[in-house]
Protein backbone atom coordinates (compact mmCIF):
# COMPACT_ATOMS: atom_id res chain seq x y z
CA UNK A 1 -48.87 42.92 -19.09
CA UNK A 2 -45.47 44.56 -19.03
CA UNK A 3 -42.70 43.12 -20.98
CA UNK A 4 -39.03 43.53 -20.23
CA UNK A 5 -36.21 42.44 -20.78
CA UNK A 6 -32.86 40.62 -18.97
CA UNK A 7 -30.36 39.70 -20.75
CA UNK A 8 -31.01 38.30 -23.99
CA UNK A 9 -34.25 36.85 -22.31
CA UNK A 10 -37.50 38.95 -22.11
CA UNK A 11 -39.58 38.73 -18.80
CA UNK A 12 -42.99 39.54 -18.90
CA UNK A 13 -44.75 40.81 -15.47
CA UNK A 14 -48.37 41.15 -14.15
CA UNK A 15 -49.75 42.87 -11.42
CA UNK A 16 -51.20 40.40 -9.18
CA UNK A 17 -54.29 41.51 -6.70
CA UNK A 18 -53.90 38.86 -3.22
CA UNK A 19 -57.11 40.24 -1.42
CA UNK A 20 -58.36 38.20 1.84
CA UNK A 21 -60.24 39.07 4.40
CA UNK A 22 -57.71 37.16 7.22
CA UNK A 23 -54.16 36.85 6.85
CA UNK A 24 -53.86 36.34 3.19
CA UNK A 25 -51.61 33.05 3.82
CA UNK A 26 -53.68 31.21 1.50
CA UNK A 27 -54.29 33.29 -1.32
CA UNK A 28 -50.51 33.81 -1.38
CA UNK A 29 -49.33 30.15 -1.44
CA UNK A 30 -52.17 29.39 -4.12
CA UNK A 31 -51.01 32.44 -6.23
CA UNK A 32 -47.28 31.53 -6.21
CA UNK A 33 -47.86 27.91 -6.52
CA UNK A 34 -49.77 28.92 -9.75
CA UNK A 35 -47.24 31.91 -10.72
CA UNK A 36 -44.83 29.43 -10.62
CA UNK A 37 -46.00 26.96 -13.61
CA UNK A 38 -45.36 30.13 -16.01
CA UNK A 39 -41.65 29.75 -17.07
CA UNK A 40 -40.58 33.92 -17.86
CA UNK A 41 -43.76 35.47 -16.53
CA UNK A 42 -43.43 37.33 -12.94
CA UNK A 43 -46.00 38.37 -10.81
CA UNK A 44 -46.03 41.83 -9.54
CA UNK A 45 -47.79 41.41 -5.93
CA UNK A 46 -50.00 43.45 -4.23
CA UNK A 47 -50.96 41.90 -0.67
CA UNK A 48 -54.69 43.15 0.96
CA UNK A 49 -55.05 41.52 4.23
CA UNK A 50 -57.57 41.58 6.98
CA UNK A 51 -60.11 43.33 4.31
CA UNK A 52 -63.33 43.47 6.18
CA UNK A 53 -64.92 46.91 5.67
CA UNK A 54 -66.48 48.64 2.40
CA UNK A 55 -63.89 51.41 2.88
CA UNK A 56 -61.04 49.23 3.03
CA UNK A 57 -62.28 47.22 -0.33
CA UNK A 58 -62.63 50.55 -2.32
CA UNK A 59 -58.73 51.10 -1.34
CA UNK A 60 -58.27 47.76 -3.08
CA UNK A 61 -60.36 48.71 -6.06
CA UNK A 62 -58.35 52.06 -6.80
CA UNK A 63 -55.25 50.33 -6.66
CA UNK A 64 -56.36 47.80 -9.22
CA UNK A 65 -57.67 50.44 -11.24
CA UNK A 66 -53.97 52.07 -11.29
CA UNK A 67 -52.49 48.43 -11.63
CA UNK A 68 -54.97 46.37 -14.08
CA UNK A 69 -54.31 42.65 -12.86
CA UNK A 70 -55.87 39.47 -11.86
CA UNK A 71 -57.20 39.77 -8.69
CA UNK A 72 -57.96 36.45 -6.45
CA UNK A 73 -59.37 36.66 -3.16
CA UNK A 74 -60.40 35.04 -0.07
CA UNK A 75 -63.70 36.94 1.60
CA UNK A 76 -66.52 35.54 2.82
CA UNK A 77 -68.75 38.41 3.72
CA UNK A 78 -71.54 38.58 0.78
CA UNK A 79 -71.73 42.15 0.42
CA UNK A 80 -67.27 42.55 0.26
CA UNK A 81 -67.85 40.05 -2.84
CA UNK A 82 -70.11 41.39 -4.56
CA UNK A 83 -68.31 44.66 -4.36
CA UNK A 84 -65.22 42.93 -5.58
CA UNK A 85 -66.36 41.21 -7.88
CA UNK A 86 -68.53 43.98 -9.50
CA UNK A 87 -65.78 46.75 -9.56
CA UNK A 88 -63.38 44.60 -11.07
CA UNK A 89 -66.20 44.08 -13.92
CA UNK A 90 -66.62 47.80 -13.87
CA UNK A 91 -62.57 47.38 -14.75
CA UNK A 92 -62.37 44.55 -16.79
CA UNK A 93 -60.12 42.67 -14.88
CA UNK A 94 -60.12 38.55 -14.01
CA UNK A 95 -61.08 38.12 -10.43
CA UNK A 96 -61.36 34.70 -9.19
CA UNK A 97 -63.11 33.54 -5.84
CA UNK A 98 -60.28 31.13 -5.15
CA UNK A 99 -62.50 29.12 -2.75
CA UNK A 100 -65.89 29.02 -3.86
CA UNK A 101 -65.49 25.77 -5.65
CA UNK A 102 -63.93 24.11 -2.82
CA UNK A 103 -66.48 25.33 -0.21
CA UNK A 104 -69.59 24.68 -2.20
CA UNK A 105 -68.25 20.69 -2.95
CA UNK A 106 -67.64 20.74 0.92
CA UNK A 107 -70.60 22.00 2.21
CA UNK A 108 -72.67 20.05 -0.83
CA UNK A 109 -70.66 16.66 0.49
CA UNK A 110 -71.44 17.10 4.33
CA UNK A 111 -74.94 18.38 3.91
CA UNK A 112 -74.18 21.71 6.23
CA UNK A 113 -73.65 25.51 5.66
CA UNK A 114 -70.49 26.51 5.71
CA UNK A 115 -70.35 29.40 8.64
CA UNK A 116 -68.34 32.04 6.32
CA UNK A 117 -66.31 33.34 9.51
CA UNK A 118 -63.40 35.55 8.23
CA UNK A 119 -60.19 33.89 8.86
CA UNK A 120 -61.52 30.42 10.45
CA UNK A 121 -58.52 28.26 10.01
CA UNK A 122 -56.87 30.53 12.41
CA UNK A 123 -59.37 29.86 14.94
CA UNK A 124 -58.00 29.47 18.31
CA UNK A 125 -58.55 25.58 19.09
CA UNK A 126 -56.79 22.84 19.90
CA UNK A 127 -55.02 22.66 16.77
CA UNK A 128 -53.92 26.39 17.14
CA UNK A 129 -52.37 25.48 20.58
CA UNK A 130 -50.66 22.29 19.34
CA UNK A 131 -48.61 24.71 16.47
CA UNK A 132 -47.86 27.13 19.53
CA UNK A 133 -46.60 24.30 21.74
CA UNK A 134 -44.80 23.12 18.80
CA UNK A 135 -42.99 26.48 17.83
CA UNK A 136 -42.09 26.78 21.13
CA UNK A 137 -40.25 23.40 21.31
CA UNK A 138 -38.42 23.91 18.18
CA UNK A 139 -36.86 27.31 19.31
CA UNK A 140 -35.81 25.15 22.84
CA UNK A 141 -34.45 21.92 20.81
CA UNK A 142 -32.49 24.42 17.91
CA UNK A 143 -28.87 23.30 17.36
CA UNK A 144 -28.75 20.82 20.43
CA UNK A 145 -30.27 22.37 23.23
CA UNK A 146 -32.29 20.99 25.73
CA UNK A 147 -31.01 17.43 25.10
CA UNK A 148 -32.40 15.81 27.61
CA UNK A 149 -35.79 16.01 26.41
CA UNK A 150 -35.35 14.58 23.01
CA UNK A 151 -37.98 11.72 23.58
CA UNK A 152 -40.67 14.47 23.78
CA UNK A 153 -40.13 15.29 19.88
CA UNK A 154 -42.04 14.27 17.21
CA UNK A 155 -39.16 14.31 15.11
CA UNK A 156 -35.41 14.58 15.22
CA UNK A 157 -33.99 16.06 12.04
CA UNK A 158 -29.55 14.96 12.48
CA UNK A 159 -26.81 16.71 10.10
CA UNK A 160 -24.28 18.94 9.75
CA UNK A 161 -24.09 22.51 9.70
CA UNK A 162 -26.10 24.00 6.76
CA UNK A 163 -28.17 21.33 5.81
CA UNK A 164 -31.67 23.73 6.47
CA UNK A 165 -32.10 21.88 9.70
CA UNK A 166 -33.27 25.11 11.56
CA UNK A 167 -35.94 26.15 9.28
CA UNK A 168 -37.34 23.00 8.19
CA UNK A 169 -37.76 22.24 12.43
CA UNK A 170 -39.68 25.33 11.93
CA UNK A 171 -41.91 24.59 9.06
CA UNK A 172 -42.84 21.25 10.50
CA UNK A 173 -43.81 23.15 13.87
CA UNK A 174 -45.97 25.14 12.17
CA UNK A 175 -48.19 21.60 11.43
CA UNK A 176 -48.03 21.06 14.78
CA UNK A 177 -45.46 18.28 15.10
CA UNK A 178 -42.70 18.94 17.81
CA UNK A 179 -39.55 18.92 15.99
CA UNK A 180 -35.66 19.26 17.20
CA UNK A 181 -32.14 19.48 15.40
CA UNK A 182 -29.11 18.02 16.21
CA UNK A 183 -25.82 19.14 14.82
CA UNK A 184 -22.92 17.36 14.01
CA UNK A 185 -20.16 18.95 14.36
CA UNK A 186 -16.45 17.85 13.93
CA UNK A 187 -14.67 16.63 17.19
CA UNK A 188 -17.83 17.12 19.14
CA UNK A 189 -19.61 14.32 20.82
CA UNK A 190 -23.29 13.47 20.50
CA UNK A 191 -25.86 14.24 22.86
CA UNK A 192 -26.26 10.56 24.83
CA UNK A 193 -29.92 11.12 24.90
CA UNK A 194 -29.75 10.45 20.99
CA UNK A 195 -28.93 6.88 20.94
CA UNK A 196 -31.65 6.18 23.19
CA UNK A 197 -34.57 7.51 21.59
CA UNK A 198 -37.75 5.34 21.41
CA UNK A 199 -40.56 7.76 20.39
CA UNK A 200 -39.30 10.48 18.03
CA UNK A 201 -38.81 9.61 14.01
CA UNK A 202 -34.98 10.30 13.44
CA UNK A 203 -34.36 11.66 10.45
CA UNK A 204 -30.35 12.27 8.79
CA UNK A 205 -30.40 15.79 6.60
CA UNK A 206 -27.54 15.59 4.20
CA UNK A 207 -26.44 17.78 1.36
CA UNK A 208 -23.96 17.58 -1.23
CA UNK A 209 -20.21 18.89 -0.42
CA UNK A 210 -19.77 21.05 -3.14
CA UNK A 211 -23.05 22.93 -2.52
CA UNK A 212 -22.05 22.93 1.04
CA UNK A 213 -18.93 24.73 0.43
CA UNK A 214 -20.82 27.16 -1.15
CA UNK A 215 -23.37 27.81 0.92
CA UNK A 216 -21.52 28.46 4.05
CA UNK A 217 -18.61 30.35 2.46
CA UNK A 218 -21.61 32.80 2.13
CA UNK A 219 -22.56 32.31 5.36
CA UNK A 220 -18.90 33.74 6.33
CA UNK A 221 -19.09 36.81 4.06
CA UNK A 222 -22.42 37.63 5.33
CA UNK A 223 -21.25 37.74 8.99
CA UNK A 224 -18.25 39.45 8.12
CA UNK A 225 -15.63 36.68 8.89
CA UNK A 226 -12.47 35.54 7.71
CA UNK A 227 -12.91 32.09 4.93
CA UNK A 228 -9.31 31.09 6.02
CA UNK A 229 -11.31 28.20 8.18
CA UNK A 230 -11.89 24.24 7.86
CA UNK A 231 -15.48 24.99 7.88
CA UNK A 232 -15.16 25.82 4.17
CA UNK A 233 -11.96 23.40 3.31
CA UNK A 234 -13.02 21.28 0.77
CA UNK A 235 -11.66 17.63 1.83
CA UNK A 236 -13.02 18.55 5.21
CA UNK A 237 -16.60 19.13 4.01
CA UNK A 238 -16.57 15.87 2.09
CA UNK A 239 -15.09 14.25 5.30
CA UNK A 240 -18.00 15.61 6.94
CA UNK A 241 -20.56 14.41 4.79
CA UNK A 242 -19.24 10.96 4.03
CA UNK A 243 -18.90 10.55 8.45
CA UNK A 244 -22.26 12.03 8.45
CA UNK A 245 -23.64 9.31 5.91
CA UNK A 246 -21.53 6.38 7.87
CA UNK A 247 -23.50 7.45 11.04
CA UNK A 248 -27.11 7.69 9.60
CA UNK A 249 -26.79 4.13 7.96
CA UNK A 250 -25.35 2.78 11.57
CA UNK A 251 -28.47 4.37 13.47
CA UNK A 252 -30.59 2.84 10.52
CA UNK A 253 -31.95 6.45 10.00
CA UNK A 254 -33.23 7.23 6.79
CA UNK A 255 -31.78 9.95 4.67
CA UNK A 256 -32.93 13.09 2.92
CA UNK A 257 -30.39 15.09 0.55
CA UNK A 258 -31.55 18.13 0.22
CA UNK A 259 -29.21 19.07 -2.22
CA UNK A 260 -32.26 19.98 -5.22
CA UNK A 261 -34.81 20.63 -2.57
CA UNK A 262 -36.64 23.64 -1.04
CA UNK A 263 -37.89 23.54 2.76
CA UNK A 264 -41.06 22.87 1.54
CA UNK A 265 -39.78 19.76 -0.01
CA UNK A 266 -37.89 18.54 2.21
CA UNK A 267 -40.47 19.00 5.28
CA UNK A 268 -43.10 17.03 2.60
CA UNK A 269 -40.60 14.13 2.05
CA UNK A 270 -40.07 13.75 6.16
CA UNK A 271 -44.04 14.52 6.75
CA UNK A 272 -44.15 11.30 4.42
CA UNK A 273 -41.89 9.01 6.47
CA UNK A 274 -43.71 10.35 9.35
CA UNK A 275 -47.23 9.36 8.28
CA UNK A 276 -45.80 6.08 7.42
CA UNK A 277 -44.29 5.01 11.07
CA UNK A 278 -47.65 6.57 12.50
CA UNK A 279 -49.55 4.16 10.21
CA UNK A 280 -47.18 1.30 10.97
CA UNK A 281 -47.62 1.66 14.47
């Protein structure tokens, strides 16, 4: 553990071992998820995907033996565990089989084997197809586009510019759901096909002005232009949110402010909404 210090606060770091034998998506979101629940502790990662040979493991184990950390890992194959897991004894370090527990209750529960096939959730089914599909009507429905085939989303996420439409369409594409934004913009019309939509869940993104302001005066500076503009004005951004808020309780949308939210928050709150009008159906 390495101690250091910020300010008049004092961060302590840990190396952090992520060692799968796939992609390494899930070890990640587990490890940050759990990271995360330490106020002033950061973890130092170290990635190790698509492990799979004895070679490739022993160029894990040398790095943890240069950087003593926890390691927590995702393999399947017997003989990669038990390698692991006895050369991090060898070093004295925590590792943790992050889903042995799971797996066991599973395969205890249904009464079958579980087939230990590196990187199965990425299997190409159905499923798999359904996220492609998805992705690939998200980057056709960004911003407006491709209008007239609204009624073919899932869901229709409405607001105005900087209110994390884009990557939230993205994040709910990549559970499969077929997902397009719609921006409002000042002086613009609407797309027609909006107002006529039976099949796709509606959903108004706002955010609050100030935050707005804020967020796309950066915008500007990143992109190199001038902030002599309306798009940062104040009164106009308010305008903008309070016409935005006027048209979402017209349509009968419901609202997310995503003011104190992440994507991931904001793409559980409308997963939510969308489970309920599936169920009510």
């Amino acid at each position: 553990m390495v101690e250091h210090s910020s300010g008049a606060a004092q961060k302590r770091s840990f190396h952090f071992h992520l060692v799968s034998d796939a992609t390494g998506e899930t070890v990640i979101t587990v490890a940050r998820a759990a990271s995360a629940q330490f106020e002033g502790v950061e973890a130092v990662e170290h990635l190790w995907s698509l492990v799979r040979t004895e070679n490739q493991l022993k160029r894990v184990l040398a790095n943890v033996e240069v950087n003593p950390g926890i390691v927590m890992f995702t393999l399947v194959d017997d003989d990669l565990r038990t390698l692991l897991q006895e050369g991090c004894r060898t070093l004295d370090v925590p590792c943790i089989p992050l889903l042995d527990l799971v797996i066991a209750t599973l395969s205890g529960f249904l009464g079958v084997e579980s087939r230990n096939l590196p990187g199965g959730q990425h299997v190409m089914d159905a499923q798999y197809f359904d996220r492609i599909e998805a992705m690939n009507f998200a980057l056709t429905h960004d911003d407006g586009q491709s209008a007239v085939t609204l009624n073919d989303a899932d869901i229709v996420l409405v607001g105005v510019s900087r209110t994390s439409k884009t990557p939230t369409c993205f994040y709910l594409a990549n559970r499969g759901l077929k997902t397009a934004n719609v921006p409002l913009v000042p002086g613009c019309p609407l797309p027609a096909e909006l107002e006529t939509l039976a099949k796709p869940l509606v959903v108004g993104l706002t955010r609050g002005a100030d935050q707005l302001v804020a967020i796309r005066r950066n915008r500007l500076r990143m992109i190199g232009q001038g902030e002599e503009t309306e798009y940062i004005d104040p009164t106009v951004v308010g305008e903008e949110v309070k016409d935005a808020r006027r048209l979402f309780a017209k349509a009968e949308w419901p609202v997310i402010d995503v003011t104190r939210r992440s994507i991931e928050e904001t793409a559980a709150a409308i997963l939510q909404l969308y489970t309920r009008r599936i169920d009510g159906e």
